[in-house]
PDB file of N, CA and C in Angstrom:
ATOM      1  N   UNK A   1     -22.050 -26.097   6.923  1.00  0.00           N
ATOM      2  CA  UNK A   1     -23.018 -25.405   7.754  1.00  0.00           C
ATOM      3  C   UNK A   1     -23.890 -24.525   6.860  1.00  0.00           C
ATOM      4  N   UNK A   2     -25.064 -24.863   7.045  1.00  0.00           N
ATOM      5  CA  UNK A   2     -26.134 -23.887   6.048  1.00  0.00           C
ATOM      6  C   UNK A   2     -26.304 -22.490   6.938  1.00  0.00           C
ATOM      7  N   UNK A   3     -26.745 -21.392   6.908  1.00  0.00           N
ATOM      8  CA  UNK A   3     -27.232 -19.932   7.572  1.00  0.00           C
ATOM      9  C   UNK A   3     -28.069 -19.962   6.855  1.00  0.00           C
ATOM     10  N   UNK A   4     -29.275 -20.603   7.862  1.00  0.00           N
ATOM     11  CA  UNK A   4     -30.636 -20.188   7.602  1.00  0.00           C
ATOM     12  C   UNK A   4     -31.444 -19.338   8.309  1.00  0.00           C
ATOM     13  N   UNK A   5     -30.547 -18.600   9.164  1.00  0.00           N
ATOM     14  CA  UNK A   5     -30.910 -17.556   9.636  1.00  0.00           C
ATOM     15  C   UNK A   5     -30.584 -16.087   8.410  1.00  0.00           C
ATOM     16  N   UNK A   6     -29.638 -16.290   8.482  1.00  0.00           N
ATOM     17  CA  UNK A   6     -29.737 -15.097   7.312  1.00  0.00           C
ATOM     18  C   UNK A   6     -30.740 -14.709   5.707  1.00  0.00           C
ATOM     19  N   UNK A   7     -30.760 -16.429   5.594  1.00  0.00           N
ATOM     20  CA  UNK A   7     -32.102 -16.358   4.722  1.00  0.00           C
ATOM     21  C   UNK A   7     -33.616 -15.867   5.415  1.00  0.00           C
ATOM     22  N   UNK A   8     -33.901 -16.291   6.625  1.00  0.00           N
ATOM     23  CA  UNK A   8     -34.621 -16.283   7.129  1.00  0.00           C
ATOM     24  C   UNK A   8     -35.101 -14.539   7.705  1.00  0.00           C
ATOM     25  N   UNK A   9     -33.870 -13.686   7.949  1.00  0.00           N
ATOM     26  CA  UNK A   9     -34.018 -12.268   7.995  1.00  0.00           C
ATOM     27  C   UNK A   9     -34.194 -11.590   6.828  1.00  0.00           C
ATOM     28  N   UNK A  10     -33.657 -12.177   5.709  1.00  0.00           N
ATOM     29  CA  UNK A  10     -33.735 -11.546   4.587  1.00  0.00           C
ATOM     30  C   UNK A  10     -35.440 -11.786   4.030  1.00  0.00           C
ATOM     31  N   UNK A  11     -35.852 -12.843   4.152  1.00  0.00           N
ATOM     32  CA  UNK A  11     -36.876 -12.928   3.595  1.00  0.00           C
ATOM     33  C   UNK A  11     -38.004 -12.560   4.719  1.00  0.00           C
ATOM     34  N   UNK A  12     -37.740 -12.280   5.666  1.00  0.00           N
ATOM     35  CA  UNK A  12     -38.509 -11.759   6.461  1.00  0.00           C
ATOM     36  C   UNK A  12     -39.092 -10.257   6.276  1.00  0.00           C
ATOM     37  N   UNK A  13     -37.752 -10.398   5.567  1.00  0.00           N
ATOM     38  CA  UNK A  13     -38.022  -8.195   5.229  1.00  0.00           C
ATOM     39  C   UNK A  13     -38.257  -7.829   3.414  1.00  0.00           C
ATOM     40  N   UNK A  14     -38.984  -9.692   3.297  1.00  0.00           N
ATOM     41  CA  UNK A  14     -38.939  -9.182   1.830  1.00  0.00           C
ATOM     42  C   UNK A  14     -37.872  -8.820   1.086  1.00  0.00           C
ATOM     43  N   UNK A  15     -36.968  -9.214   1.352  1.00  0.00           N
ATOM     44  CA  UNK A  15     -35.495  -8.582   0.038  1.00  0.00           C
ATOM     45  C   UNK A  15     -35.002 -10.005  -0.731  1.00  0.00           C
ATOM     46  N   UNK A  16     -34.611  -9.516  -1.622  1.00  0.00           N
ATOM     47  CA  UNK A  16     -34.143 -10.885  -2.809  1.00  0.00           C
ATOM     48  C   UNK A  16     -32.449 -10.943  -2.286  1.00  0.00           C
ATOM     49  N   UNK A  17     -32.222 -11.988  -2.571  1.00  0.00           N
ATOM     50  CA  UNK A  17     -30.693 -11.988  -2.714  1.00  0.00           C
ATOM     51  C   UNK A  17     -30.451 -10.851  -2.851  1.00  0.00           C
ATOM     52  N   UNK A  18     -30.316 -10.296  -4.478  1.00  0.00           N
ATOM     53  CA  UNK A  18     -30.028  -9.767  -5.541  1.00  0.00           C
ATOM     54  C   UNK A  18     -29.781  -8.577  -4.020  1.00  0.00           C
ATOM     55  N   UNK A  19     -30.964  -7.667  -3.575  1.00  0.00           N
ATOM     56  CA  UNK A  19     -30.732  -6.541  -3.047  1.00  0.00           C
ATOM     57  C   UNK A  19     -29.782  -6.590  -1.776  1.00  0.00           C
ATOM     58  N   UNK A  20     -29.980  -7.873  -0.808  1.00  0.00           N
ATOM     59  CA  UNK A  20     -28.577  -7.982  -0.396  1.00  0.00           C
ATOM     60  C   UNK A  20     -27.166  -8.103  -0.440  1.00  0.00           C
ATOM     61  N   UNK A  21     -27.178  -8.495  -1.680  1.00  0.00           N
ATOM     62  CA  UNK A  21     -25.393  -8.781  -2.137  1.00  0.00           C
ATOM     63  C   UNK A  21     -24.935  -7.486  -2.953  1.00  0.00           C
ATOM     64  N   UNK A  22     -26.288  -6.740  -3.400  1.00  0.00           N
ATOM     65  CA  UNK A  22     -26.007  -5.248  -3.425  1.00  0.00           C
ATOM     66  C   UNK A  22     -25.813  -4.239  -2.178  1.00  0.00           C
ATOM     67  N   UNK A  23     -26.287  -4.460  -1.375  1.00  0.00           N
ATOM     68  CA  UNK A  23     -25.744  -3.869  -0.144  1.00  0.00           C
ATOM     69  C   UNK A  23     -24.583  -4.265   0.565  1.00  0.00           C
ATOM     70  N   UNK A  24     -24.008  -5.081   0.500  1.00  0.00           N
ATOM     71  CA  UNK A  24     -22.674  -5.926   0.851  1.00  0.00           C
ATOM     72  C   UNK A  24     -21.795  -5.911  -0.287  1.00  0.00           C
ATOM     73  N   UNK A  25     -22.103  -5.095  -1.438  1.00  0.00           N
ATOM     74  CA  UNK A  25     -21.231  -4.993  -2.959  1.00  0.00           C
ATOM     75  C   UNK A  25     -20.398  -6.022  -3.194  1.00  0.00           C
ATOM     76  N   UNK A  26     -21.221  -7.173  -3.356  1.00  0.00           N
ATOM     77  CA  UNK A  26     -21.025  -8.504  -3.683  1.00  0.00           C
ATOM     78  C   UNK A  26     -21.651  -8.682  -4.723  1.00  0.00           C
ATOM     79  N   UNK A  27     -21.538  -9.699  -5.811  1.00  0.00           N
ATOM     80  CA  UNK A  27     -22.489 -10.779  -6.630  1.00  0.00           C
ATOM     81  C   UNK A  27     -23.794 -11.354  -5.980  1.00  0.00           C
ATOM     82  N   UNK A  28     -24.995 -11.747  -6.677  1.00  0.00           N
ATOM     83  CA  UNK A  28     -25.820 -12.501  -5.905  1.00  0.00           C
ATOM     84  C   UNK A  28     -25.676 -13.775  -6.079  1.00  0.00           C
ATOM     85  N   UNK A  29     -24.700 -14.612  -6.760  1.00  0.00           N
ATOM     86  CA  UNK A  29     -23.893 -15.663  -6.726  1.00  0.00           C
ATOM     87  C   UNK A  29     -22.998 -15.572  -5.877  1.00  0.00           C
ATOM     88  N   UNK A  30     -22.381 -15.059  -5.082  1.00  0.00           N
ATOM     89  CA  UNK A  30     -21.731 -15.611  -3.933  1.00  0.00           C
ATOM     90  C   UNK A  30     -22.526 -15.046  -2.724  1.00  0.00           C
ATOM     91  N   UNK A  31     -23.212 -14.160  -2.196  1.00  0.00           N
ATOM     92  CA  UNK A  31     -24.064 -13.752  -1.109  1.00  0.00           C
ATOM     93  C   UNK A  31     -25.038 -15.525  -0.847  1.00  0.00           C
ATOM     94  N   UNK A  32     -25.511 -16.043  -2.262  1.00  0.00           N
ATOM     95  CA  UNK A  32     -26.261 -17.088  -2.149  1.00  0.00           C
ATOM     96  C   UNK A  32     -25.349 -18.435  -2.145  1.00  0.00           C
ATOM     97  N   UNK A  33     -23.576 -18.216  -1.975  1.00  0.00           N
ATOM     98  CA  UNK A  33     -22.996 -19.314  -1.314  1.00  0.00           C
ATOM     99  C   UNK A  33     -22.830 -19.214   0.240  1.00  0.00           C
ATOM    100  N   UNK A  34     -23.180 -18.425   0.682  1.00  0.00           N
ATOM    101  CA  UNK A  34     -23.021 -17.803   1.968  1.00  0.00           C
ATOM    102  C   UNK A  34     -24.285 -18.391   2.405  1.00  0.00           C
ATOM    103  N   UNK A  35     -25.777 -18.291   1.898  1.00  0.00           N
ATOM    104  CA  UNK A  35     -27.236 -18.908   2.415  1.00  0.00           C
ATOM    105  C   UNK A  35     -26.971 -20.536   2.833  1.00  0.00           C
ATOM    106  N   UNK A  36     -26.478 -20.941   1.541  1.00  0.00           N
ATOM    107  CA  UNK A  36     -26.537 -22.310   1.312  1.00  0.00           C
ATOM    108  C   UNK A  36     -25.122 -23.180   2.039  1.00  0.00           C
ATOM    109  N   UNK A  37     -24.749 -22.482   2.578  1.00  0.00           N
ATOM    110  CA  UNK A  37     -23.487 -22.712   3.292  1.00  0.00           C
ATOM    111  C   UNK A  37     -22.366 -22.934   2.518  1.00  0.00           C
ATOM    112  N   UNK A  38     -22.269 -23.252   1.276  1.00  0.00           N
ATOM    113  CA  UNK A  38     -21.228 -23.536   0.319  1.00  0.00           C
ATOM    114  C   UNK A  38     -20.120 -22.561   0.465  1.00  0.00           C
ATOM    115  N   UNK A  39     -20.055 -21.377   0.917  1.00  0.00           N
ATOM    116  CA  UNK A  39     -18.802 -20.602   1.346  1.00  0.00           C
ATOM    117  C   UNK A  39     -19.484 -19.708   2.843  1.00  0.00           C
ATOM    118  N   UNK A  40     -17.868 -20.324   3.448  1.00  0.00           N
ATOM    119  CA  UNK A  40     -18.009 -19.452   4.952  1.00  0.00           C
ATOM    120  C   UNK A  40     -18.499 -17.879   4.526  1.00  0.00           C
ATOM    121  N   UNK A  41     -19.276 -17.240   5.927  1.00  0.00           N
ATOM    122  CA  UNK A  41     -19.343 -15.897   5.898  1.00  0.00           C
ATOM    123  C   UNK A  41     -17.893 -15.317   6.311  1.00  0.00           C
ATOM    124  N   UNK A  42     -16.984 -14.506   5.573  1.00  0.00           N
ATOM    125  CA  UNK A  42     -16.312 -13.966   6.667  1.00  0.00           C
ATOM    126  C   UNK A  42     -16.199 -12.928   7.324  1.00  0.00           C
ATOM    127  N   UNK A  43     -15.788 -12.607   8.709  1.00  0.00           N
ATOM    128  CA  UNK A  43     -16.139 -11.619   9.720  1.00  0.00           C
ATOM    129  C   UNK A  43     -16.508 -10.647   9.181  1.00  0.00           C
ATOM    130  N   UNK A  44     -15.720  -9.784   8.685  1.00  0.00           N
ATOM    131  CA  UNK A  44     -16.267  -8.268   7.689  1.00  0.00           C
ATOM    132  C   UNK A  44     -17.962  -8.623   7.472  1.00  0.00           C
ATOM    133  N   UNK A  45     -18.313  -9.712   6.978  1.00  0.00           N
ATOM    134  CA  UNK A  45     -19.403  -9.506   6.346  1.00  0.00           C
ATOM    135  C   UNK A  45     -20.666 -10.132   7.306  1.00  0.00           C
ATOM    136  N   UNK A  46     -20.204 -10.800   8.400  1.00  0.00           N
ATOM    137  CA  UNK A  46     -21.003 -11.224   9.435  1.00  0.00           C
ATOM    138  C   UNK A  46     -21.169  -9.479  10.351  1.00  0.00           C
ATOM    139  N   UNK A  47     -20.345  -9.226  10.598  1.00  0.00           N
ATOM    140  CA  UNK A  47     -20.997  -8.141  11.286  1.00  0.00           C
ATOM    141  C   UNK A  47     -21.425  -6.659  10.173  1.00  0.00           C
ATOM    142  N   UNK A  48     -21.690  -6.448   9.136  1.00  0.00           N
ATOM    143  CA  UNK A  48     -22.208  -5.875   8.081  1.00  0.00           C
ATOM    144  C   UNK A  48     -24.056  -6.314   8.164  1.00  0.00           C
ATOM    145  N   UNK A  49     -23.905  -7.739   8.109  1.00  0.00           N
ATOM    146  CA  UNK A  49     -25.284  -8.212   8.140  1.00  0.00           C
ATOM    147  C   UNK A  49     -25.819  -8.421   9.452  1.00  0.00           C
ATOM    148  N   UNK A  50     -24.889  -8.704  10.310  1.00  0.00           N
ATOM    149  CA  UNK A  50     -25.140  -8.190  12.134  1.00  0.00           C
ATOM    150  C   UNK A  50     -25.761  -6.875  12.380  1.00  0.00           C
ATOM    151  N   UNK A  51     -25.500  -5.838  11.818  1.00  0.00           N
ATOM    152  CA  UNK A  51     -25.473  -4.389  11.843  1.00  0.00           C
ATOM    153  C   UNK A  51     -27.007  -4.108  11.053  1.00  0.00           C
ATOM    154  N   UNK A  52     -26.745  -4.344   9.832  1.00  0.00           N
ATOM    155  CA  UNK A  52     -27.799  -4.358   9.038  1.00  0.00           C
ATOM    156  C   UNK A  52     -29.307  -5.187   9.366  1.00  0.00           C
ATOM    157  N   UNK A  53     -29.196  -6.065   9.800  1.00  0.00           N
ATOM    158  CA  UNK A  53     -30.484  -6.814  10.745  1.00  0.00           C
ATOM    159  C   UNK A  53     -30.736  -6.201  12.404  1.00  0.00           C
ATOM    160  N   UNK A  54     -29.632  -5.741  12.643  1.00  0.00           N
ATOM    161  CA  UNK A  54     -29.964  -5.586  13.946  1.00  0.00           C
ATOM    162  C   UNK A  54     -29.509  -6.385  15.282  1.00  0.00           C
ATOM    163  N   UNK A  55     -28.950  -7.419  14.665  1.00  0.00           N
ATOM    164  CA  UNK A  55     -29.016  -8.763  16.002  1.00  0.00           C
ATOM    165  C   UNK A  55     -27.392  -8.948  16.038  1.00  0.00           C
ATOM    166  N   UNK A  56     -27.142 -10.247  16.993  1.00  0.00           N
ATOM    167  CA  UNK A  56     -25.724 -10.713  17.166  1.00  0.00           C
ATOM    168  C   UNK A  56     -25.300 -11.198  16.317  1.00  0.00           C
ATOM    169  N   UNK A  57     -23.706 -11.419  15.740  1.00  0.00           N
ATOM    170  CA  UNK A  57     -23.514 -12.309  15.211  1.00  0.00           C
ATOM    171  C   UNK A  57     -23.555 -13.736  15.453  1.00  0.00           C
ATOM    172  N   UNK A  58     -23.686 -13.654  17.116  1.00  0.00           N
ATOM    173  CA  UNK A  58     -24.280 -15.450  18.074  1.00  0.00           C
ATOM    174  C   UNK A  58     -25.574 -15.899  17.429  1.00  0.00           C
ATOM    175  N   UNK A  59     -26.271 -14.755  17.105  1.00  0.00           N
ATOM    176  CA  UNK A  59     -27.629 -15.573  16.483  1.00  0.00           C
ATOM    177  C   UNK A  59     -27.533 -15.838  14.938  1.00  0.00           C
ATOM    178  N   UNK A  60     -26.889 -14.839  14.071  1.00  0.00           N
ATOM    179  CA  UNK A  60     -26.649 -15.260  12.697  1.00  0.00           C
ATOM    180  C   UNK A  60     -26.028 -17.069  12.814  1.00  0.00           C
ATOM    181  N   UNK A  61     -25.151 -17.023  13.428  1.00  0.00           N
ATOM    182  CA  UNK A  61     -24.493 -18.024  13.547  1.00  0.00           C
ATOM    183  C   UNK A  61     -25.467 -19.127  13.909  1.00  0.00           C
ATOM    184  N   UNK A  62     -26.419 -19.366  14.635  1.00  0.00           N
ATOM    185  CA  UNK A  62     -27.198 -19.923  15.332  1.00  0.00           C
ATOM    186  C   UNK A  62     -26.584 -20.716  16.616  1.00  0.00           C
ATOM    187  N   UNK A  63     -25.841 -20.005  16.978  1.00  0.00           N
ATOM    188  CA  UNK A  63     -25.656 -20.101  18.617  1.00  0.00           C
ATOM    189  C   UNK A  63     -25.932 -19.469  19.712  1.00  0.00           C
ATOM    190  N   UNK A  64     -26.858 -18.581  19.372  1.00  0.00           N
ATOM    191  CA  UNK A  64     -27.828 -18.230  19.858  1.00  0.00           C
ATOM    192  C   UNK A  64     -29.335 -18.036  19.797  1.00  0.00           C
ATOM    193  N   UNK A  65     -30.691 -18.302  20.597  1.00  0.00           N
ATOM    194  CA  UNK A  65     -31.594 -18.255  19.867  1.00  0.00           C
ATOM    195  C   UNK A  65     -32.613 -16.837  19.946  1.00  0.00           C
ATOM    196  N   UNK A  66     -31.345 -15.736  20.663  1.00  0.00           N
ATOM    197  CA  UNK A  66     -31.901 -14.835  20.929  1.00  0.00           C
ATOM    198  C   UNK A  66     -31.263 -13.497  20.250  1.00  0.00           C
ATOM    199  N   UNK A  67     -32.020 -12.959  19.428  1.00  0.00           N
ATOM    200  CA  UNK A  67     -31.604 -11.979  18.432  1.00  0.00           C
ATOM    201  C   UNK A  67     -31.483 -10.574  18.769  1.00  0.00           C
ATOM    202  N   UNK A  68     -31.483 -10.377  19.586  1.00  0.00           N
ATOM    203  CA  UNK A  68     -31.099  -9.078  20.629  1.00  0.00           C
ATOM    204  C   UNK A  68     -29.603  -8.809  20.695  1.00  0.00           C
ATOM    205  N   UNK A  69     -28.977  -7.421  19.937  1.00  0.00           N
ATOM    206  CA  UNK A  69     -27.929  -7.302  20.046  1.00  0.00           C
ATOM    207  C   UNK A  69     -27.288  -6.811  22.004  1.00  0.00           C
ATOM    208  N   UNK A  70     -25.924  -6.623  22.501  1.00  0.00           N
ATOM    209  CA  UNK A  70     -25.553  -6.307  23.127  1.00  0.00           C
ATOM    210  C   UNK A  70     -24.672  -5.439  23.377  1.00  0.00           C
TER     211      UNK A  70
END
């Protein structure tokens, strides 16, 4: 499963990898296995970037197409 939503928020707001996987005190080698789907997100870090964007984790996920938290 790719998350091209999370690429898609990130680059929406202008940020590189690099400054996200610094905010999640990660590598930007594994934040960018997480884009490309090559490693699951796990929970801790889905709702970190839930929090940090603003929206559900239903829409990170793309099972939802509505980015409005609840």
């Amino acid at each position: 499963m790719k998350y091209q939503r999370i690429r898609d928020l990130r680059e929406d707001r202008d940020m590189s990898q690099t400054e996200v996987a610094k905010m999640l005190g990660m590598s930007q080698t594994g934040y960018s296995k997480y884009e490309t789907g090559e490693n699951d997100i796990p929970t801790a870090i889905l709702i970190r970037l839930a929090r940090f964007y603003n929206t559900s984790i239903d829409y990170l996920l793309g099972e939802t197409n509505h980015p409005k938290r609840y």
